[in-house]
Each structure stands twice: as structure tokens, then as C-alpha cells.
N, C-alpha and C. Protein backbone atom coordinates (compact mmCIF):
# COMPACT_ATOMS: atom_id res chain seq x y z
N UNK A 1 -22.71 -10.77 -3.49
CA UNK A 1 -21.97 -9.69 -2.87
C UNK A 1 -20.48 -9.99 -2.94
N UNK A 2 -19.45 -8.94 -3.25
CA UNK A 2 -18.53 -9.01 -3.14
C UNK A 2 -17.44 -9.44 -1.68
N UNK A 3 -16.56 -9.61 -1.88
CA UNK A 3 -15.93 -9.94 -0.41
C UNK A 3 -15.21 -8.48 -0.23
N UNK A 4 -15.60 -8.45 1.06
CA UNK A 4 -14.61 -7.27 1.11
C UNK A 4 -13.08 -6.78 0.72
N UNK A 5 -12.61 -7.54 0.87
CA UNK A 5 -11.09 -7.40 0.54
C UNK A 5 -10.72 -7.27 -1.00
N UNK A 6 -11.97 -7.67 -1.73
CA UNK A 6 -11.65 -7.31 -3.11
C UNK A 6 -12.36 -6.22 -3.36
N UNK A 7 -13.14 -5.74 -2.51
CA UNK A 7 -13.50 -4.26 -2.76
C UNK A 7 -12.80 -2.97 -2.09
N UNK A 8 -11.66 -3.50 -1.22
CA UNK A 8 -10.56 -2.87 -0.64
C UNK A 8 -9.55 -2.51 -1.80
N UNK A 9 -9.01 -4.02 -2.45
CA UNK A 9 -8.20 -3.79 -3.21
C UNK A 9 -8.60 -3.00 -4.67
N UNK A 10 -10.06 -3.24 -5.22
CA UNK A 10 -10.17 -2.61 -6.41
C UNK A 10 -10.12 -0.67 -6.00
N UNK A 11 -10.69 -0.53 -4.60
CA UNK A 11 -10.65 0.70 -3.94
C UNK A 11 -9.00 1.62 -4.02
N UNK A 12 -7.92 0.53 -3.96
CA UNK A 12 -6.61 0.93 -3.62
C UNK A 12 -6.04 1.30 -5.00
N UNK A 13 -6.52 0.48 -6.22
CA UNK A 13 -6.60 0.50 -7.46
C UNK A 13 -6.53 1.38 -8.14
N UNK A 14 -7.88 1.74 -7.73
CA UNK A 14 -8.32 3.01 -8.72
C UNK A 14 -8.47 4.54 -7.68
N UNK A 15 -8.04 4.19 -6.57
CA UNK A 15 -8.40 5.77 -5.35
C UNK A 15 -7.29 5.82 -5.05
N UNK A 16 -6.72 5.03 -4.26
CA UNK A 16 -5.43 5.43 -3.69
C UNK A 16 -4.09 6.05 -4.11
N UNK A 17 -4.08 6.12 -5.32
CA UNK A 17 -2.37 6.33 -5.87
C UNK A 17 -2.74 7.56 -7.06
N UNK A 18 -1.68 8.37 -7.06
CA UNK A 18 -2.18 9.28 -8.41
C UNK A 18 -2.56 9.10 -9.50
N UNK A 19 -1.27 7.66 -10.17
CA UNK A 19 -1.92 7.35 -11.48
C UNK A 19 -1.96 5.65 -11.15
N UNK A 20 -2.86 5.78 -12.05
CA UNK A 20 -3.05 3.86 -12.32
C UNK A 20 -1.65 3.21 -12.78
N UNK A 21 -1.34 2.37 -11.78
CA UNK A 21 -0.63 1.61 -11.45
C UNK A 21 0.90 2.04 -11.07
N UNK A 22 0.79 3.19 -10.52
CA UNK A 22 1.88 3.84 -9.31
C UNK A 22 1.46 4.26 -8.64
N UNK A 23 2.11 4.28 -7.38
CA UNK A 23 2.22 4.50 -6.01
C UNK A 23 2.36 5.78 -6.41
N UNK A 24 1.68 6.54 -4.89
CA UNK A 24 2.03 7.89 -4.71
C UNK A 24 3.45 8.02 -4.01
N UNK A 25 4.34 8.66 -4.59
CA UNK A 25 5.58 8.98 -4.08
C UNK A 25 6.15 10.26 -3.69
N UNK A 26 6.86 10.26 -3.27
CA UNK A 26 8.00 11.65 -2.41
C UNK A 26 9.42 11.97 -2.93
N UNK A 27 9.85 12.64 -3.55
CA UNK A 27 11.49 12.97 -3.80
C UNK A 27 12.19 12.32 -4.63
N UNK A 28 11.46 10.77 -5.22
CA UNK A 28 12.14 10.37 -6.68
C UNK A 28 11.03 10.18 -7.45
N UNK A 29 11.90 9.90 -8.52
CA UNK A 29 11.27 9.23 -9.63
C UNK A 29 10.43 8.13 -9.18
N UNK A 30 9.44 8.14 -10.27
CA UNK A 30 7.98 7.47 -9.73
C UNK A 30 8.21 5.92 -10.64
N UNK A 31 8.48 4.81 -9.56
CA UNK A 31 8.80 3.29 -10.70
C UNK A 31 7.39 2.40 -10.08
N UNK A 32 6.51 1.94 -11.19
CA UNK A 32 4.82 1.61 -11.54
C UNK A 32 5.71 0.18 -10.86
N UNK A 33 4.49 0.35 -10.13
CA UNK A 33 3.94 -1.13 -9.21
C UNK A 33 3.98 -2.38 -10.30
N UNK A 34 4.56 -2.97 -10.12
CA UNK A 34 3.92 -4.12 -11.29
C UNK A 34 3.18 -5.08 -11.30
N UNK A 35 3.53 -5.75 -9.81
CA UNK A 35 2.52 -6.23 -9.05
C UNK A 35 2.22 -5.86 -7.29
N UNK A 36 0.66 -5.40 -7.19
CA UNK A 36 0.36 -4.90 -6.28
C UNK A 36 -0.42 -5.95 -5.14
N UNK A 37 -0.50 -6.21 -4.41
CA UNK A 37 -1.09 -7.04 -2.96
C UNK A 37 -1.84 -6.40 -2.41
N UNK A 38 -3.20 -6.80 -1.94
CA UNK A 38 -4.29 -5.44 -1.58
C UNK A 38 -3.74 -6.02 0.19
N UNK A 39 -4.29 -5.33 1.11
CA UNK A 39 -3.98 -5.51 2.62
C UNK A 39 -5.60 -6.38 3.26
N UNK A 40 -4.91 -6.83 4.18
CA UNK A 40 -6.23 -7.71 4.31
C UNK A 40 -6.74 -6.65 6.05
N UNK A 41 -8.17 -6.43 5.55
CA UNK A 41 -8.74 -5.28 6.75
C UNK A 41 -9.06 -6.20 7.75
N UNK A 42 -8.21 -5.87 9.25
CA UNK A 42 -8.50 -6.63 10.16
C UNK A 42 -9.97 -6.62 10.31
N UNK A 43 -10.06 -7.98 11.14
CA UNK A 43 -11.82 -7.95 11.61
C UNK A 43 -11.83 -6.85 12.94
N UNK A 44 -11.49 -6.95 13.60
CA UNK A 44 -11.38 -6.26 14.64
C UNK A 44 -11.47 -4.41 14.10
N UNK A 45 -10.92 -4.13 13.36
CA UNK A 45 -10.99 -3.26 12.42
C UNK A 45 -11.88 -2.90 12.27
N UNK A 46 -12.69 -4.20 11.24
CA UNK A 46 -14.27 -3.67 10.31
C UNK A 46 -15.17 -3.59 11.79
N UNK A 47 -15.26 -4.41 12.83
CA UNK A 47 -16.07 -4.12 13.77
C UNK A 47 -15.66 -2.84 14.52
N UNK A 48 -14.99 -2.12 14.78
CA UNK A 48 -14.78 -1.23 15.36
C UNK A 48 -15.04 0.16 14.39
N UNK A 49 -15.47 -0.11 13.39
CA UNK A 49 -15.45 1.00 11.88
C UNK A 49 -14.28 1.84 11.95
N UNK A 50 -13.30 1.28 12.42
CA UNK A 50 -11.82 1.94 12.39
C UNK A 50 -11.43 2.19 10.55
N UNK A 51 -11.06 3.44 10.00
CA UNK A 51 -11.21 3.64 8.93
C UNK A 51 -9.71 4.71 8.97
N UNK A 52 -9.04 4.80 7.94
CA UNK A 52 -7.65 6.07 8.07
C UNK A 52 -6.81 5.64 7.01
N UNK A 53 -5.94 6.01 6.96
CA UNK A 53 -4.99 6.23 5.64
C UNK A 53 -3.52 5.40 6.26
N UNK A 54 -2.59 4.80 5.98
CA UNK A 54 -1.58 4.42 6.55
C UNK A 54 -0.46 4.55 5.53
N UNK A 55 0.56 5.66 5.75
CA UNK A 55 1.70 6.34 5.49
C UNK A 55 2.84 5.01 5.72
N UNK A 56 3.15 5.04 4.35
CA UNK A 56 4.75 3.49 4.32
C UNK A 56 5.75 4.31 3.85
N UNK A 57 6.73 4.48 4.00
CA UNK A 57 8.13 5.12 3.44
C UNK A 57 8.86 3.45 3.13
N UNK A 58 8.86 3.21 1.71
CA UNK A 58 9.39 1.67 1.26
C UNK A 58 10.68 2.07 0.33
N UNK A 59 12.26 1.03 0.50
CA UNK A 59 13.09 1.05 -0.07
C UNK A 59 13.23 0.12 -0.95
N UNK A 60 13.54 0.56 -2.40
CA UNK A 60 13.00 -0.65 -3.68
C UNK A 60 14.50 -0.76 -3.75
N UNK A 61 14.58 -2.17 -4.31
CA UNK A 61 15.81 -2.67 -4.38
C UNK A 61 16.09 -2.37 -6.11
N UNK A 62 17.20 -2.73 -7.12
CA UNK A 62 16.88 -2.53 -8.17
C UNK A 62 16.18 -3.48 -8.94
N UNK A 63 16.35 -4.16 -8.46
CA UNK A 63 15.09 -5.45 -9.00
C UNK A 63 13.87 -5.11 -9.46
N UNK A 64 13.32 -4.50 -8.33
CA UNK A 64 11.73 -4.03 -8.05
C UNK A 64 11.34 -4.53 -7.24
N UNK A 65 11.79 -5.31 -5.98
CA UNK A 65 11.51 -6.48 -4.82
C UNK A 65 11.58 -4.81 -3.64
N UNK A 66 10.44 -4.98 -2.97
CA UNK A 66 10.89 -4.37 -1.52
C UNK A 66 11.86 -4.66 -0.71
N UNK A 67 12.75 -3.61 -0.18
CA UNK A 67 13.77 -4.12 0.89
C UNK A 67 13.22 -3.76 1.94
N UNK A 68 12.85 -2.71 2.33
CA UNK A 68 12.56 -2.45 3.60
C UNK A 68 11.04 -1.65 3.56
N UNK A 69 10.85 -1.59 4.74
CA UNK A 69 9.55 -0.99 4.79
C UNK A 69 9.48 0.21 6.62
N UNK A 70 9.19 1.45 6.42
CA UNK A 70 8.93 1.88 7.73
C UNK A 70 7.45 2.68 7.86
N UNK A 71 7.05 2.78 8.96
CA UNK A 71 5.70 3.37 8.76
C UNK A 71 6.12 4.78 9.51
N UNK A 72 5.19 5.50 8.58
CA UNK A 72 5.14 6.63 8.29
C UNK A 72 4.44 7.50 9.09
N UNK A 73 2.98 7.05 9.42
CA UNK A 73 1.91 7.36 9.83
C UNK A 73 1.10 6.34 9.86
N UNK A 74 -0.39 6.26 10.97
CA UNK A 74 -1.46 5.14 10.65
C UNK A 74 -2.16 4.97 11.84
N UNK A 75 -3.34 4.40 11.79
CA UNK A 75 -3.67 3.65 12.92
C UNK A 75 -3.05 2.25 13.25
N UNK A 76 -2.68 2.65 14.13
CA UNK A 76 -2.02 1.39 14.80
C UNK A 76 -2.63 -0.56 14.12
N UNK A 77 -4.18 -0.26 14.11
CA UNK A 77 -4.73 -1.19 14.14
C UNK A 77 -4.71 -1.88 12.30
N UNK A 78 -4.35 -0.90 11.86
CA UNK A 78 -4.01 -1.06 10.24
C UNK A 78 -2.71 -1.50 9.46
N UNK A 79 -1.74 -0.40 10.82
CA UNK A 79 -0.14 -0.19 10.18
C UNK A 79 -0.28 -1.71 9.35
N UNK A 80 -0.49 -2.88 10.59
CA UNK A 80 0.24 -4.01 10.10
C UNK A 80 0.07 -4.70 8.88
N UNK A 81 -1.13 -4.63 8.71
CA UNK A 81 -1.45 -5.53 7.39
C UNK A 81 -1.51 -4.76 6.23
N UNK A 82 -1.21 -3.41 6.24
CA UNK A 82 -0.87 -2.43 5.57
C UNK A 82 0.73 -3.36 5.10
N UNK A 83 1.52 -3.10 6.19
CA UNK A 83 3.20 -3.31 6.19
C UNK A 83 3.33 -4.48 5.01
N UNK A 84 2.44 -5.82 5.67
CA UNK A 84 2.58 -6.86 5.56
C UNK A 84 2.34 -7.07 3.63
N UNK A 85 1.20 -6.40 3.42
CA UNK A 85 0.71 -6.14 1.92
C UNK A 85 2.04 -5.42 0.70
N UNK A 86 2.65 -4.57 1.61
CA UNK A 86 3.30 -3.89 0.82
C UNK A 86 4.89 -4.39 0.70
N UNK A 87 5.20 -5.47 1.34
CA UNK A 87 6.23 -5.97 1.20
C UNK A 87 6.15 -6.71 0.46
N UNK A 88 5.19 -7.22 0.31
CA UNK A 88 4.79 -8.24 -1.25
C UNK A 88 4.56 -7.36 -2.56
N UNK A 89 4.76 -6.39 -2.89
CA UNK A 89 4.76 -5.91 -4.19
C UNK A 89 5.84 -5.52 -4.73
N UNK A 90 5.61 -5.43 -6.02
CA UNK A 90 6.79 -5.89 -6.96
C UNK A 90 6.67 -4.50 -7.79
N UNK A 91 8.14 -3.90 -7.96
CA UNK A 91 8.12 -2.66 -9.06
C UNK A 91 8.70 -2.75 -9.99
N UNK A 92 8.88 -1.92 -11.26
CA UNK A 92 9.71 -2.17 -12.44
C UNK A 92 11.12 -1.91 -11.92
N UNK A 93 11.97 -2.36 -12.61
CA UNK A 93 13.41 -2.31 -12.36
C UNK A 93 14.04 -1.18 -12.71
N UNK A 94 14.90 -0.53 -11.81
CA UNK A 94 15.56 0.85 -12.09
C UNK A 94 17.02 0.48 -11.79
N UNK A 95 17.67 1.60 -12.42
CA UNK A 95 19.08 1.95 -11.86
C UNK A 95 19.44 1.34 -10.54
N UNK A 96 19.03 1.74 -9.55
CA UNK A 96 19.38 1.77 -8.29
C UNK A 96 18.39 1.58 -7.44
N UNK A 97 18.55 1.77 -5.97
CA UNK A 97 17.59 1.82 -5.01
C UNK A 97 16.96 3.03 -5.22
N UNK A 98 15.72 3.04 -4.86
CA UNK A 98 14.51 4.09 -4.81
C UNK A 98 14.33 3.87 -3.29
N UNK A 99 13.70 5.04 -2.81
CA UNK A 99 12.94 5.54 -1.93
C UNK A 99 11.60 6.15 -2.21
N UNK A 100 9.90 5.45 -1.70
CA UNK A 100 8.96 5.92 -2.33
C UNK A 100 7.79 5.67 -1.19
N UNK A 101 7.76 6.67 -0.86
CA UNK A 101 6.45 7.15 0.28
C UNK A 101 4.33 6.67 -0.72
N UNK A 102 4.04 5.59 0.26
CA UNK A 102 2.51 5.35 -0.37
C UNK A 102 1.84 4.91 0.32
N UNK A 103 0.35 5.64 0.63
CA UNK A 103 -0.85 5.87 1.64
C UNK A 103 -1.68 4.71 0.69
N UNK A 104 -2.05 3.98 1.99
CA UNK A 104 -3.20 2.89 1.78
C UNK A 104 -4.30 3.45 2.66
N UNK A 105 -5.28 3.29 1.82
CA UNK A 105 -6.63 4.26 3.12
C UNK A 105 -7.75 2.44 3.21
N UNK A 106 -7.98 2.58 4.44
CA UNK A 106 -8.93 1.42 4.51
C UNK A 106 -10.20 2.41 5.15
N UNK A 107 -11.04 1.53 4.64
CA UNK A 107 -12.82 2.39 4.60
C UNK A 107 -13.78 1.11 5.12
N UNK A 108 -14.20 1.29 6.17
CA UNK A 108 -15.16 -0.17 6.93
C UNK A 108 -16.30 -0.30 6.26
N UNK A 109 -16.91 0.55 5.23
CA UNK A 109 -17.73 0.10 4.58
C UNK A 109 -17.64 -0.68 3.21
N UNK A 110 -16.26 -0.63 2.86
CA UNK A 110 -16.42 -2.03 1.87
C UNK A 110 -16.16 -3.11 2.34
């Protein structure tokens, strides 16, 4: 059996984002994840079958390094390791700073 968290992340992979290997975004140009960090589903979480989508509004530096991160929307019990996941990913390098809105959904049955 798989571990959960890698059936979270292959879930975030291939469900979560419009196209393979970008984030769903808001009002700019769309710059592909390059490297992505899956979120680790609290236990407290999987026992409670707490399940929802968690809304990040993230500011990319031009690097592709996250600068900031605010939440958007979520269950409380998610925001964090949602937050925590998405500050560790890495985007292609642009012009400038970006602004780019992206929903992580966690599901208690994987």
C-alpha cells in the first residue's frame, strides 16, 4: 500500500492545477512550478475525515523562490501545512515578481 502522502501528492499532480505542472492562477501570466512539495495531511485531519480545498495567494520572486505566502481560503486545520508546502516550491524565472492564486484540495481517503 501506498503512503498516504504520496497519494496526496500524485493527487495534487495530476487534479489539482489546470495544466501539468502549473499552478492554477489569477490575473498574471501563468510561470510552471518547477519544483513542487506535496503538503503533509495532518493526522488529526485524516482522523477527523476533514477534507476541503485551501486557497494560497503566493508572491514569486524573480528567481522562482516564494516570497510570501497569504491564505486565501481553507480549513483552518489544513491552511498550515498547505502554507508550509508551498513555500518550498520553486518556479521558472520571470521578469519580475508574479502574483499567483493555487488551491490544494486534501481528500481523507488517500
Amino acid at each position: 500500500m501506498r503512503p498516504r502522502s504520496l497519494i496526496v501528492a500524485l493527487t495534487l499532480c495530476t487534479s489539482l492545477f489546470g495544466r501539468t505542472g502549473t499552478a492554477q492562477t489569477q490575473g498574471h501570466q501563468d510561470r510552471k512550478v518547477i519544483t513542487r512539495v506535496a503538503p503533509v495531511y495532518p493526522a488529526l485531519a485524516k482522523r477527523m475525515h476533514v477534507s476541503g480545498a485551501v486557497k494560497l495567494e503566493i508572491v514569486i520572486r524573480p528567481n522562482g523562490s516564494v516570497k510570501s505566502v497569504t491564505v486565501v481560503g481553507g480549513n483552518p486545520l489544513l491552511i498550515e501545512p498547505a502554507t508550509v508546502a508551498v513555500q518550498k516550491w520553486k518556479f521558472e524565472a520571470g521578469p519580475e515578481e508574479t502574483t499567483e492564486v493555487v488551491q490544494l484540495v486534501f481528500d481523507p481517503r488517500w
